[in-house]
Each structure stands twice: as C-alpha cells, then as structure tokens.
PDB file of N, CA and C in Angstrom:
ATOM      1  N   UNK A   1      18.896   7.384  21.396  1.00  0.00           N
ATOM      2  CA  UNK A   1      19.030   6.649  20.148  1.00  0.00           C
ATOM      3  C   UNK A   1      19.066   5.172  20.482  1.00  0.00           C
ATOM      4  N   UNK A   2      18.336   4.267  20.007  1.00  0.00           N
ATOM      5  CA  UNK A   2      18.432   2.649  20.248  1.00  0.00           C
ATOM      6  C   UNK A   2      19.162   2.303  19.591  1.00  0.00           C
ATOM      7  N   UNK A   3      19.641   0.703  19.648  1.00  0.00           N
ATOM      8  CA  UNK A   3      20.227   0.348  18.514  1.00  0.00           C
ATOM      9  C   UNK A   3      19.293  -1.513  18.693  1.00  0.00           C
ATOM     10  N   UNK A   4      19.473  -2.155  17.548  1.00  0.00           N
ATOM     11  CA  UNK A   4      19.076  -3.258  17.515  1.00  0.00           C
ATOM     12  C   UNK A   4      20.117  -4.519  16.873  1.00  0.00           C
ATOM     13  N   UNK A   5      20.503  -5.345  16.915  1.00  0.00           N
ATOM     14  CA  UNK A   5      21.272  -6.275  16.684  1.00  0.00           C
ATOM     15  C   UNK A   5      20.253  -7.080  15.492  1.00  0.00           C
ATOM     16  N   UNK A   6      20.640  -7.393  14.305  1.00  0.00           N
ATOM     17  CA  UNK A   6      20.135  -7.942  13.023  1.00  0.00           C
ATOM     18  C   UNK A   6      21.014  -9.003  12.766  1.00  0.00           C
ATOM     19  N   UNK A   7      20.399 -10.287  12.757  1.00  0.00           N
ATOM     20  CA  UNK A   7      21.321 -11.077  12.325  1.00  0.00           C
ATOM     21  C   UNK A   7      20.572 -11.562  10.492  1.00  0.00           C
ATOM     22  N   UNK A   8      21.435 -11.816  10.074  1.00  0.00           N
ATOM     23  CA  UNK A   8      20.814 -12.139   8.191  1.00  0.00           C
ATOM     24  C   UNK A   8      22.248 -12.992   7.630  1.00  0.00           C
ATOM     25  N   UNK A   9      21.565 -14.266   7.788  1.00  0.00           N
ATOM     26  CA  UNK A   9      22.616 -15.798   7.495  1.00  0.00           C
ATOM     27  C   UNK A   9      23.312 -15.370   8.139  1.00  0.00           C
ATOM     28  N   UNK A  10      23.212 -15.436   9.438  1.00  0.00           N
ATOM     29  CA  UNK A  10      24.260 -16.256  10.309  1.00  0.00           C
ATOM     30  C   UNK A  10      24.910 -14.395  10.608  1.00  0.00           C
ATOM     31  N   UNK A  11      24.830 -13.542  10.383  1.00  0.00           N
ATOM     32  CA  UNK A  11      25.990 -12.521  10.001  1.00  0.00           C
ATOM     33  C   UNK A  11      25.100 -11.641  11.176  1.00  0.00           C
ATOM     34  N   UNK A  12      25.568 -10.978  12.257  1.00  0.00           N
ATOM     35  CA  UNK A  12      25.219  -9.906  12.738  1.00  0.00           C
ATOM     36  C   UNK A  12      25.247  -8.979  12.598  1.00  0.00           C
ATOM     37  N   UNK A  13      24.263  -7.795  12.685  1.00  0.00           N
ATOM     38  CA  UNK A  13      24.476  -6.210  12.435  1.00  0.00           C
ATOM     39  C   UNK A  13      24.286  -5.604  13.821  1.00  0.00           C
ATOM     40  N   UNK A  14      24.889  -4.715  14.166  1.00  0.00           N
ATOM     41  CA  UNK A  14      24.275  -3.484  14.933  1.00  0.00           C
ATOM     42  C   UNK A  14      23.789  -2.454  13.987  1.00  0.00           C
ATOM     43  N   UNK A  15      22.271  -2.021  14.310  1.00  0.00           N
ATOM     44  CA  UNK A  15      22.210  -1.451  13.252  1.00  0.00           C
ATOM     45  C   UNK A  15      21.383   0.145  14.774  1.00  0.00           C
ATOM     46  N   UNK A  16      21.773   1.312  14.440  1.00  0.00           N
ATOM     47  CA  UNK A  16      20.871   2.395  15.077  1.00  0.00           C
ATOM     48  C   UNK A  16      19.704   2.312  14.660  1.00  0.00           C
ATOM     49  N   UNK A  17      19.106   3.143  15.744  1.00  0.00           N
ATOM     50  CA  UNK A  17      17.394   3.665  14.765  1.00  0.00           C
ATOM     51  C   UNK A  17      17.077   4.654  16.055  1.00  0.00           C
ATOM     52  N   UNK A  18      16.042   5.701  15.467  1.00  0.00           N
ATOM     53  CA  UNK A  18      15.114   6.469  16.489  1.00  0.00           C
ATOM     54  C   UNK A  18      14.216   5.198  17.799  1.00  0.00           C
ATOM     55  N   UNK A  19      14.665   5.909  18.858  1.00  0.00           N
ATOM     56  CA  UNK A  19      13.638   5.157  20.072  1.00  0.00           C
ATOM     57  C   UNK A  19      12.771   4.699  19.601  1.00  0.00           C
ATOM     58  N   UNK A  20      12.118   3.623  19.984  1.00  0.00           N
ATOM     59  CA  UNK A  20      10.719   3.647  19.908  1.00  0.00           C
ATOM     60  C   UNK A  20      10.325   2.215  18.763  1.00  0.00           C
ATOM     61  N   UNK A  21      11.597   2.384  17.661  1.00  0.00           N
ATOM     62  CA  UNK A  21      11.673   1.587  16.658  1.00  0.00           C
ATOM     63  C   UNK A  21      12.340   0.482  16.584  1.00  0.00           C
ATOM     64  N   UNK A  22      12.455  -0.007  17.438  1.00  0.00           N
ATOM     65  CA  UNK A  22      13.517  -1.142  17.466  1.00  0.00           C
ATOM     66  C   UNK A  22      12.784  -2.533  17.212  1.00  0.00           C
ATOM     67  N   UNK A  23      11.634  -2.768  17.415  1.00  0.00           N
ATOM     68  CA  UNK A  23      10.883  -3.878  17.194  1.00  0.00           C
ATOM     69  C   UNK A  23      10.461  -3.980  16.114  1.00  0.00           C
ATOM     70  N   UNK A  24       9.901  -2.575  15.418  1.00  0.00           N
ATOM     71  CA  UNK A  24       9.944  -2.776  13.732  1.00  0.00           C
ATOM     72  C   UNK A  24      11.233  -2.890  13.490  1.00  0.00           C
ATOM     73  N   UNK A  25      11.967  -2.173  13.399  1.00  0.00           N
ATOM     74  CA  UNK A  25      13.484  -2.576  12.664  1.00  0.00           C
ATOM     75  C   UNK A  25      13.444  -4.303  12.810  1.00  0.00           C
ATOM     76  N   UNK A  26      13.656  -5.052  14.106  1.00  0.00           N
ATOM     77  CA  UNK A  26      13.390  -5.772  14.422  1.00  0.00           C
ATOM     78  C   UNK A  26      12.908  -7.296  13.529  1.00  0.00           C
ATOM     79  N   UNK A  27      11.584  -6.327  13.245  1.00  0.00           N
ATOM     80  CA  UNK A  27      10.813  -7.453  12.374  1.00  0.00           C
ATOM     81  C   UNK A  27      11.368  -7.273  10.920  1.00  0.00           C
ATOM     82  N   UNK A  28      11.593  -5.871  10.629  1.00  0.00           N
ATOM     83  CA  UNK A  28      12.418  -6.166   9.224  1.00  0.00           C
ATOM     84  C   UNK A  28      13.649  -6.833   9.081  1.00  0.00           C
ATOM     85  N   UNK A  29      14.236  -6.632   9.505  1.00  0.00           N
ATOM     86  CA  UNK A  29      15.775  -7.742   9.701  1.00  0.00           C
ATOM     87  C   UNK A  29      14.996  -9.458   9.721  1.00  0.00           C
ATOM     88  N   UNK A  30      14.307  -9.576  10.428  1.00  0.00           N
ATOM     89  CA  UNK A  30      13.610 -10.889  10.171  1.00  0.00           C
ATOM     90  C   UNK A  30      13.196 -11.352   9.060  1.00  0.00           C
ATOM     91  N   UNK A  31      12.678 -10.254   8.260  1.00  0.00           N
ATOM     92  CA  UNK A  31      12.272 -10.642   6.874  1.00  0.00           C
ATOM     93  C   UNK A  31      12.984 -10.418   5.736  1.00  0.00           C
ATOM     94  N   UNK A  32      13.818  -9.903   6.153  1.00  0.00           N
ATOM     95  CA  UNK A  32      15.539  -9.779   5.157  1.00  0.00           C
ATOM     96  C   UNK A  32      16.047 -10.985   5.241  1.00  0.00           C
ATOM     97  N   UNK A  33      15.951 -11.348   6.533  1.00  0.00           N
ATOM     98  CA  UNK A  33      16.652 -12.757   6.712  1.00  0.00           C
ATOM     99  C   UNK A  33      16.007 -13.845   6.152  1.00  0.00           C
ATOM    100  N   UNK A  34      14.772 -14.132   5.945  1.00  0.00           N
ATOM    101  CA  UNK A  34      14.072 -14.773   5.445  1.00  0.00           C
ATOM    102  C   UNK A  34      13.791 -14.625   4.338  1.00  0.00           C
ATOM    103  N   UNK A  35      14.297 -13.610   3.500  1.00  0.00           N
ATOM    104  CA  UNK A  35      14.183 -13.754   1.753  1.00  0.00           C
ATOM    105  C   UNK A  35      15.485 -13.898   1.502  1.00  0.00           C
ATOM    106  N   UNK A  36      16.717 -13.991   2.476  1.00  0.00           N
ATOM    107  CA  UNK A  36      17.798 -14.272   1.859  1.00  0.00           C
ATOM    108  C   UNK A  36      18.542 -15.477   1.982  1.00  0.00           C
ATOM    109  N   UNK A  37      17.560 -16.317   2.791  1.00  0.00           N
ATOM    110  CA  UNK A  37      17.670 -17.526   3.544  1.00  0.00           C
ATOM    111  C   UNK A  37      17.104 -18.165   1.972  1.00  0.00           C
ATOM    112  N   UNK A  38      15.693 -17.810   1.867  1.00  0.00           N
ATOM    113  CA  UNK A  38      14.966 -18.751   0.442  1.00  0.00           C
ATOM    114  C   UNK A  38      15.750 -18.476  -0.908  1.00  0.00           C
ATOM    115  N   UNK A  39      15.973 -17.009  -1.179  1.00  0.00           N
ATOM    116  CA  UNK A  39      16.957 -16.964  -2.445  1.00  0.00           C
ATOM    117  C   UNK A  39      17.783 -17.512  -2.685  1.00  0.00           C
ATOM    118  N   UNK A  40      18.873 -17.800  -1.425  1.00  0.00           N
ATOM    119  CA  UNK A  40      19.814 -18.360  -1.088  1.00  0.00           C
ATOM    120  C   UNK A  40      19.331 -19.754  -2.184  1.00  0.00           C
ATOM    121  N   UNK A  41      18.596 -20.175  -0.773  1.00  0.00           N
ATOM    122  CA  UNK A  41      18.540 -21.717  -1.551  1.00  0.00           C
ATOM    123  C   UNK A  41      18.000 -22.154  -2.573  1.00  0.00           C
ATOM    124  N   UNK A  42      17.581 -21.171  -3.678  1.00  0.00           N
ATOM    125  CA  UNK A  42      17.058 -21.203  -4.713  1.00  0.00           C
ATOM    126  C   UNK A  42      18.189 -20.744  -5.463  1.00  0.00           C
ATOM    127  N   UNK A  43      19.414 -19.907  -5.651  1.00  0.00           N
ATOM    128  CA  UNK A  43      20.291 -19.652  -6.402  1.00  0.00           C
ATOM    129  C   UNK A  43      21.565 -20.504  -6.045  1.00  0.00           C
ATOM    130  N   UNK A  44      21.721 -21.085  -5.068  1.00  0.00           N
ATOM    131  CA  UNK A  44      22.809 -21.433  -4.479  1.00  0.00           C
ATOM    132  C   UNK A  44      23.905 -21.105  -3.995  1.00  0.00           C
ATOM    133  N   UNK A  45      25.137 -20.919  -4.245  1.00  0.00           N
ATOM    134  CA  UNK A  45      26.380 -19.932  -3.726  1.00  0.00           C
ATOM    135  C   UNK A  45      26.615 -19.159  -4.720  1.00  0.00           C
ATOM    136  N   UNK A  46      26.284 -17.689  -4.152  1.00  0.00           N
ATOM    137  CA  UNK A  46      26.810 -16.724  -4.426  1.00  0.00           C
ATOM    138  C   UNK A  46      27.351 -15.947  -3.174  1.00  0.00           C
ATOM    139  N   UNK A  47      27.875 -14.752  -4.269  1.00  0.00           N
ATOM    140  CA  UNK A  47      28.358 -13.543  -2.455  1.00  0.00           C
ATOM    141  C   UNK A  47      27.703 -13.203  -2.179  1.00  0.00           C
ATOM    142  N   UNK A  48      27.751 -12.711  -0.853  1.00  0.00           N
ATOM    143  CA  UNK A  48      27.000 -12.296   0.550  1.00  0.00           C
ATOM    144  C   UNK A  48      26.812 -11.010  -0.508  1.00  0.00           C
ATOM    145  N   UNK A  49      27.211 -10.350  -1.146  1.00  0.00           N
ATOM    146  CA  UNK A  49      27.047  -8.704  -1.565  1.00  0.00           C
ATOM    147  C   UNK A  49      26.129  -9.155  -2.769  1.00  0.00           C
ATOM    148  N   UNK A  50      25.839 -10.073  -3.404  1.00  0.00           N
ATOM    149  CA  UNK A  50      25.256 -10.222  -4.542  1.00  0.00           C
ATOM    150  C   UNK A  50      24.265 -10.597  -4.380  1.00  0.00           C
ATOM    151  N   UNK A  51      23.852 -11.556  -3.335  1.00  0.00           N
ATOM    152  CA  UNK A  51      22.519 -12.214  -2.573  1.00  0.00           C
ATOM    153  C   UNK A  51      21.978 -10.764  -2.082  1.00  0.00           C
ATOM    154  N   UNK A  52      22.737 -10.043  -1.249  1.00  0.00           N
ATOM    155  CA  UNK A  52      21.779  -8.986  -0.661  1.00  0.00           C
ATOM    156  C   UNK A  52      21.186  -7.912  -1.745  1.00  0.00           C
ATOM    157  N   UNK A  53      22.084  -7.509  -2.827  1.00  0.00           N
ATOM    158  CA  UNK A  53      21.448  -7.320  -4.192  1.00  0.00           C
ATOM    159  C   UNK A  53      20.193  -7.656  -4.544  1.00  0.00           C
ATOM    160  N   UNK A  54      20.031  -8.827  -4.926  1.00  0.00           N
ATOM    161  CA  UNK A  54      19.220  -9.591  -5.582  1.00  0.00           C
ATOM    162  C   UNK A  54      17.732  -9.629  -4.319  1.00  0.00           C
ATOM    163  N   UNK A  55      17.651  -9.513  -2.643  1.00  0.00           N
ATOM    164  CA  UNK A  55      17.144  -9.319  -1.857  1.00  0.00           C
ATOM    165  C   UNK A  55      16.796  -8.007  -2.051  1.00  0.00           C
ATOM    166  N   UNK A  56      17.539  -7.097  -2.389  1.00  0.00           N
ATOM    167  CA  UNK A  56      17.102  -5.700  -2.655  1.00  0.00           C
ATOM    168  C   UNK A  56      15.563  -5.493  -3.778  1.00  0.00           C
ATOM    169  N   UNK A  57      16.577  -6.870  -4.677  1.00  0.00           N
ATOM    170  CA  UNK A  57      15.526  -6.321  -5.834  1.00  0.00           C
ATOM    171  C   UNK A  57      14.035  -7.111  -5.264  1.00  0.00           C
ATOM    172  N   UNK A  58      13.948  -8.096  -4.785  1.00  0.00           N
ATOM    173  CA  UNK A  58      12.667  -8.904  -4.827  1.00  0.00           C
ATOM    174  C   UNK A  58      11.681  -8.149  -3.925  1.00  0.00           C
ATOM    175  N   UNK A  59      12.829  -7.158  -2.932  1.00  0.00           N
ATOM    176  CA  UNK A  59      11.932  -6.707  -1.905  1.00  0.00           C
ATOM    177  C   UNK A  59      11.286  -5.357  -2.791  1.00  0.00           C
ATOM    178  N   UNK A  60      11.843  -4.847  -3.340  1.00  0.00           N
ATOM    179  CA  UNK A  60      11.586  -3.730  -4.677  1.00  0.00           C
ATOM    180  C   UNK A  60      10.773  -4.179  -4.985  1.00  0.00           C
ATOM    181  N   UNK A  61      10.861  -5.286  -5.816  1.00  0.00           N
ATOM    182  CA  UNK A  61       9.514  -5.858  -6.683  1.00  0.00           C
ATOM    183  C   UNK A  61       8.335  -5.622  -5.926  1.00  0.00           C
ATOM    184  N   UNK A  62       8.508  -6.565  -4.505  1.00  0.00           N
ATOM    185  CA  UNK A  62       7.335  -6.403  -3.734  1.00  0.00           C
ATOM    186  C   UNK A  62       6.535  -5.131  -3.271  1.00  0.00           C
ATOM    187  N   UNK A  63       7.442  -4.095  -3.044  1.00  0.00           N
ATOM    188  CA  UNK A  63       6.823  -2.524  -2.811  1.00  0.00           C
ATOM    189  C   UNK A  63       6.630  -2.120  -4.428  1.00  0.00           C
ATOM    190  N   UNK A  64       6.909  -2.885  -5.143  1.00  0.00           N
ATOM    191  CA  UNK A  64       6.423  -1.945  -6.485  1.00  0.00           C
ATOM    192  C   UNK A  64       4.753  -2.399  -6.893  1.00  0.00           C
ATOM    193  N   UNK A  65       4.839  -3.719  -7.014  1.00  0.00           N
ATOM    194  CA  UNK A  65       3.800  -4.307  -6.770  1.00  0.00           C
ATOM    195  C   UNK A  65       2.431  -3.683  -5.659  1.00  0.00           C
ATOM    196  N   UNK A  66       3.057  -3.677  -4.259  1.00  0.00           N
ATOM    197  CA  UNK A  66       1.785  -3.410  -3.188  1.00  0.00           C
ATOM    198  C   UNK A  66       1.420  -1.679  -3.984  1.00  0.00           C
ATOM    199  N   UNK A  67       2.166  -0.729  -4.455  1.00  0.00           N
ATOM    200  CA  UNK A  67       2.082   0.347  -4.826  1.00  0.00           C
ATOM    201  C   UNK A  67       1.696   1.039  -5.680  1.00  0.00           C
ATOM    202  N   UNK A  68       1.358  -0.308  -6.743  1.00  0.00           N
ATOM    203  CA  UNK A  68       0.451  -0.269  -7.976  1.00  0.00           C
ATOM    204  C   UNK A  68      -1.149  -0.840  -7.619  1.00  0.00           C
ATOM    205  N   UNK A  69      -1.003  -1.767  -6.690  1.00  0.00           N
ATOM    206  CA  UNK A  69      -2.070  -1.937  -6.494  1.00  0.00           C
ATOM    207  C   UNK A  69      -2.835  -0.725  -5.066  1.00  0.00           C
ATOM    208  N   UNK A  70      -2.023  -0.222  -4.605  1.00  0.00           N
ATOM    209  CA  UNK A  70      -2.493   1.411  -4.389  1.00  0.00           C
ATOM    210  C   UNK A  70      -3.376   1.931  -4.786  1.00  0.00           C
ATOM    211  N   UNK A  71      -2.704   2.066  -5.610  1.00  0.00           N
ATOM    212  CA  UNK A  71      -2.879   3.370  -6.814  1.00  0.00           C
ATOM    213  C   UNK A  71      -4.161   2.834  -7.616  1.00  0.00           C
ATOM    214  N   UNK A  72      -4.072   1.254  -8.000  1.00  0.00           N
ATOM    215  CA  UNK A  72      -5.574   0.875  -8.870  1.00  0.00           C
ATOM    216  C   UNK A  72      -7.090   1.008  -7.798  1.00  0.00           C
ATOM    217  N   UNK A  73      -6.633   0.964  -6.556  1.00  0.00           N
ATOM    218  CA  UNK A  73      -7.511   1.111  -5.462  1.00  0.00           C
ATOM    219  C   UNK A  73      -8.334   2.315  -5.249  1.00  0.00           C
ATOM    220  N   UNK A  74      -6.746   3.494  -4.983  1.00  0.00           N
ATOM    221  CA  UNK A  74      -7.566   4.306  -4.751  1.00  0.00           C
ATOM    222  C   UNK A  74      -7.923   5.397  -6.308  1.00  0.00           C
ATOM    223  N   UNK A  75      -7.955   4.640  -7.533  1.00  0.00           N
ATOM    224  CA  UNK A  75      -8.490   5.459  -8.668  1.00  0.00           C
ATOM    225  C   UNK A  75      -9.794   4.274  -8.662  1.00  0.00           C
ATOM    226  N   UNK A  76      -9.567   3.754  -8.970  1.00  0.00           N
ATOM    227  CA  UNK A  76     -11.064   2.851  -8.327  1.00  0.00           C
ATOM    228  C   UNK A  76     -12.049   3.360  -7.812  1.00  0.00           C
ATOM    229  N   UNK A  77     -11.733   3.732  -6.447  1.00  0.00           N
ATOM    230  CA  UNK A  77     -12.428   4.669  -5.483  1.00  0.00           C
ATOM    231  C   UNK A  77     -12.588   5.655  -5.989  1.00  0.00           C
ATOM    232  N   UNK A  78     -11.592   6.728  -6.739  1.00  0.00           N
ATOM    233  CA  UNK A  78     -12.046   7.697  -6.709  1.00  0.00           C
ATOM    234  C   UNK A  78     -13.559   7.718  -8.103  1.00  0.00           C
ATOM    235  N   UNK A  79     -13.113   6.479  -9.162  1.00  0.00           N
ATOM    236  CA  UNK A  79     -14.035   6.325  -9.716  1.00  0.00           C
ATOM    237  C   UNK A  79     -15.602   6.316  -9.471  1.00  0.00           C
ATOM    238  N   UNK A  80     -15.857   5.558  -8.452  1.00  0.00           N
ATOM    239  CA  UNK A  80     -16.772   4.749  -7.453  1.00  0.00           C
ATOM    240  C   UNK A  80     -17.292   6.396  -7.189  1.00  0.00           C
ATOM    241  N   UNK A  81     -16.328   7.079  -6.512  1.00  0.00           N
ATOM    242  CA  UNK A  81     -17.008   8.324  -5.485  1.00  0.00           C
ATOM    243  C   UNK A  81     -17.771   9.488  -6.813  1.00  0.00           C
ATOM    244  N   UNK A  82     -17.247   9.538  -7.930  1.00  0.00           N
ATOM    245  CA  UNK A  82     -17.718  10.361  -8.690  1.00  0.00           C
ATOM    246  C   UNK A  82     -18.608   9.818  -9.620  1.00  0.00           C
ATOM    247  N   UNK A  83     -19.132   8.617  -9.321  1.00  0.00           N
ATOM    248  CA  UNK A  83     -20.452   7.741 -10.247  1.00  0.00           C
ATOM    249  C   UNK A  83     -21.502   8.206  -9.443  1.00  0.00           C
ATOM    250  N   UNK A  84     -20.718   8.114  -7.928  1.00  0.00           N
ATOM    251  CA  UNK A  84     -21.929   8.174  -6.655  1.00  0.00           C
ATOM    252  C   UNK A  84     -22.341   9.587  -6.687  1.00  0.00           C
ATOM    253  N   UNK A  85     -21.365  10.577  -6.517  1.00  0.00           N
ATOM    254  CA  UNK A  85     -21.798  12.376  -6.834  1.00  0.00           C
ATOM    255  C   UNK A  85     -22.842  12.411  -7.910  1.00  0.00           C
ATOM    256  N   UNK A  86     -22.092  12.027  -9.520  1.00  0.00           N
ATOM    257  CA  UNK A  86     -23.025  12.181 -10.304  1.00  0.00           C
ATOM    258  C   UNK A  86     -24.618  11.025 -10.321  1.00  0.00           C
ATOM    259  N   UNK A  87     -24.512  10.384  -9.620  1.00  0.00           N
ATOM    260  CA  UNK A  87     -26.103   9.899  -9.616  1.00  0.00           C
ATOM    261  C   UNK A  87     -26.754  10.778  -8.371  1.00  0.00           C
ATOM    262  N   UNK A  88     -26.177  11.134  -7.838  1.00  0.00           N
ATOM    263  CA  UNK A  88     -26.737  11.759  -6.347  1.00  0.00           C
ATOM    264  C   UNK A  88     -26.942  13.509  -6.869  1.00  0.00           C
ATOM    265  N   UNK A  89     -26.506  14.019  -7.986  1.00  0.00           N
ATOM    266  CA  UNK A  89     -26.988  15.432  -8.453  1.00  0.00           C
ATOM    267  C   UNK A  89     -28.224  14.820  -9.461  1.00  0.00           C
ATOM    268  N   UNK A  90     -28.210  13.995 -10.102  1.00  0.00           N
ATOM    269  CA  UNK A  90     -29.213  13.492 -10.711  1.00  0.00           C
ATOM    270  C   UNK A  90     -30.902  13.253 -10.282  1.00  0.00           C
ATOM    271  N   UNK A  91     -30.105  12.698  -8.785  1.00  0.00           N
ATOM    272  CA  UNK A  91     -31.623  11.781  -8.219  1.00  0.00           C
ATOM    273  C   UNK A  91     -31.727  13.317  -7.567  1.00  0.00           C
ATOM    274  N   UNK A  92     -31.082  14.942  -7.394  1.00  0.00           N
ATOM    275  CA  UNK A  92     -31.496  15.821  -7.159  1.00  0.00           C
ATOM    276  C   UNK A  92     -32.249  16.233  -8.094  1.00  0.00           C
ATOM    277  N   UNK A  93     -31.750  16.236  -9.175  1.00  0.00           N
ATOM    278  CA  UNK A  93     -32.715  17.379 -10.656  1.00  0.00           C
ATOM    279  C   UNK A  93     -33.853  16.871 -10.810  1.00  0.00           C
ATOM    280  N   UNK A  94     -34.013  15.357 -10.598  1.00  0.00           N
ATOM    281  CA  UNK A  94     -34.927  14.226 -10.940  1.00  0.00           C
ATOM    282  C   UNK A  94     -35.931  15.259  -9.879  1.00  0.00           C
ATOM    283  N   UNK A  95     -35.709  15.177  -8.181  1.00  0.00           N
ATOM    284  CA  UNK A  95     -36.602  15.786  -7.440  1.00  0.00           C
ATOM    285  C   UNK A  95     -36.854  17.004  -7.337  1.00  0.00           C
ATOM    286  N   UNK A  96     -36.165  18.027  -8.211  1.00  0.00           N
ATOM    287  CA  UNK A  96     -36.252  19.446  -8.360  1.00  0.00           C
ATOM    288  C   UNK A  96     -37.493  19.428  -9.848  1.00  0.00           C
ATOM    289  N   UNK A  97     -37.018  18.850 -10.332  1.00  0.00           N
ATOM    290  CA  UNK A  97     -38.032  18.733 -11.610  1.00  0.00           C
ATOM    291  C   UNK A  97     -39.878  18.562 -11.465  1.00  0.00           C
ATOM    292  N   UNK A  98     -39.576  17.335 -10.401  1.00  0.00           N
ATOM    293  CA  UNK A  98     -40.997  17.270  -9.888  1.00  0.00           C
ATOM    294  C   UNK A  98     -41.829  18.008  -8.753  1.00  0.00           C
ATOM    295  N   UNK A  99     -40.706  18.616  -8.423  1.00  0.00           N
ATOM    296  CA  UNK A  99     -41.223  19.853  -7.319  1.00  0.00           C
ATOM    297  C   UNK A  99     -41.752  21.189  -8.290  1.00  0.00           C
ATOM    298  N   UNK A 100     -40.853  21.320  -8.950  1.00  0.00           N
ATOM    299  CA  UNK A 100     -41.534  22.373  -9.991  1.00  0.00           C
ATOM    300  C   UNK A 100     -42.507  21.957 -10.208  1.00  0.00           C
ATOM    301  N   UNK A 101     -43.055  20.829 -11.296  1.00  0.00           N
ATOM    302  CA  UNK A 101     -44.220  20.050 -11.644  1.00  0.00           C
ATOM    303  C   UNK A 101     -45.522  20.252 -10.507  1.00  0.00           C
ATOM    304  N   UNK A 102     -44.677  20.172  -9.506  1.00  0.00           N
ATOM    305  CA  UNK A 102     -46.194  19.938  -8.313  1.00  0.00           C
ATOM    306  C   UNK A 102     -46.869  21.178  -8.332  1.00  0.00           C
ATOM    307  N   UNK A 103     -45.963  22.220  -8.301  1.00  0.00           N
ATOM    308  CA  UNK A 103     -45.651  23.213  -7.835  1.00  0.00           C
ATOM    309  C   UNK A 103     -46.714  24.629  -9.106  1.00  0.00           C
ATOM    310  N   UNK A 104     -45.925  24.144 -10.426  1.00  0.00           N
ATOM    311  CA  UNK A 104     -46.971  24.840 -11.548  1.00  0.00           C
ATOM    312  C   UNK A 104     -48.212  23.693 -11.655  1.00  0.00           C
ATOM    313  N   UNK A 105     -48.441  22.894 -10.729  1.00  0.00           N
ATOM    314  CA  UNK A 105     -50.104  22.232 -10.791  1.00  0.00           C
ATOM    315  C   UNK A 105     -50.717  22.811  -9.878  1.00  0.00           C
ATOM    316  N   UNK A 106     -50.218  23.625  -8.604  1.00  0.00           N
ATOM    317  CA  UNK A 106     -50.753  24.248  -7.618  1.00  0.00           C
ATOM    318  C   UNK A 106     -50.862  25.574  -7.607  1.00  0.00           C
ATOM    319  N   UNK A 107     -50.492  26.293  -8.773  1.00  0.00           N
ATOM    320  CA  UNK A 107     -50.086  27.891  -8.817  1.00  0.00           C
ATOM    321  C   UNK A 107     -51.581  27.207 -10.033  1.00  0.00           C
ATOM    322  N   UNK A 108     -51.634  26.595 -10.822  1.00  0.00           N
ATOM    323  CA  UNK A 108     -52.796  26.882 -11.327  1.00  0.00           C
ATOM    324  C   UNK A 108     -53.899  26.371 -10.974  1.00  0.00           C
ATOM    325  N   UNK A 109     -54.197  25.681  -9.996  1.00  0.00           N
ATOM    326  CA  UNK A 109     -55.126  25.725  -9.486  1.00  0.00           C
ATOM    327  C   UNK A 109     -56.484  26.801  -8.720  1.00  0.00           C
TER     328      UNK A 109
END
C-alpha cells in the first residue's frame, strides 16, 4: 500500500492509495491545491471546511461539464455511424438494382 503526502494551503495530508498510484494522486492534490489557492482569493476568508466545499463543487461542475460533452460526442458519432450504414445499404441497392438491369438485358439477349 503507498501513501503520498498532499499538501492544499499550506495544510498537509497523508493520504493512502493502491501502489502504483501515487503520482496521480500526486497530481490531483496539486490541482486541489490550485483551485483552492484561486477560490480562495476570489472569495476571501472563509473556513478551511467551506473552501474545500465550494472546491468540491467547481471540481463537480468541471466533471459534469467534460461528461456532457461525452455524451454529445459520442451520440454525435453514433449519429455520424448510422448516416454512414444507411448511405452504404443504399449505394448497395443502388448497385444491386443495376446488376439486375444488366443482368435482364443479357438473359434477353
């Protein structure tokens, strides 16, 4: 089991994690620290429990956000993939049609 040391304003954590993870953990504590560093100085003094709140929520916002735009991506895509199916059975019937065509010009011949 690792553990990693998090500091966020000034405040240290030991925090555990699975092997392997300590450099992501790592980088997240960095970026905790850095939205609570800017909130900070955009709200001014509040508590340490109310700032990390309010860090909760912006980071929320932000995964709600990347997660909608997900989702418009891959219906997008899936849009995209079923324009492409249905023109691609099309440009089939299109060439089944004229194979017949060739086909009753050569049976009556």
């Amino acid at each position: 089991m690792g553990q990693v040391s998090i500091t966020i304003r000034g405040r240290q954590y030991q925090i555990a994690c699975d092997d392997g993870q300590e450099a992501h953990l790592s980088r997240l504590g960095r970026y905790l620290d850095q939205q609570a560093t800017q909130l900070a100085g955009q709200v001014g003094n509040v508590s340490d429990a109310l700032l990390m709140v309010m860090v909760g929520l912006v980071v929320a916002d932000e995964l709600s956000e990347a997660t909608a735009k997900l989702q418009t991506a891959a219906s997008s895509e899936a849009e995209s993939r079923a324009k492409a199916e249905q023109e691609t059975a099309n440009a089939i019937n299109t060439l089944a049609e004229r194979i017949e065509a060739v086909a009753e010009r050569l049976e009556g011949t």
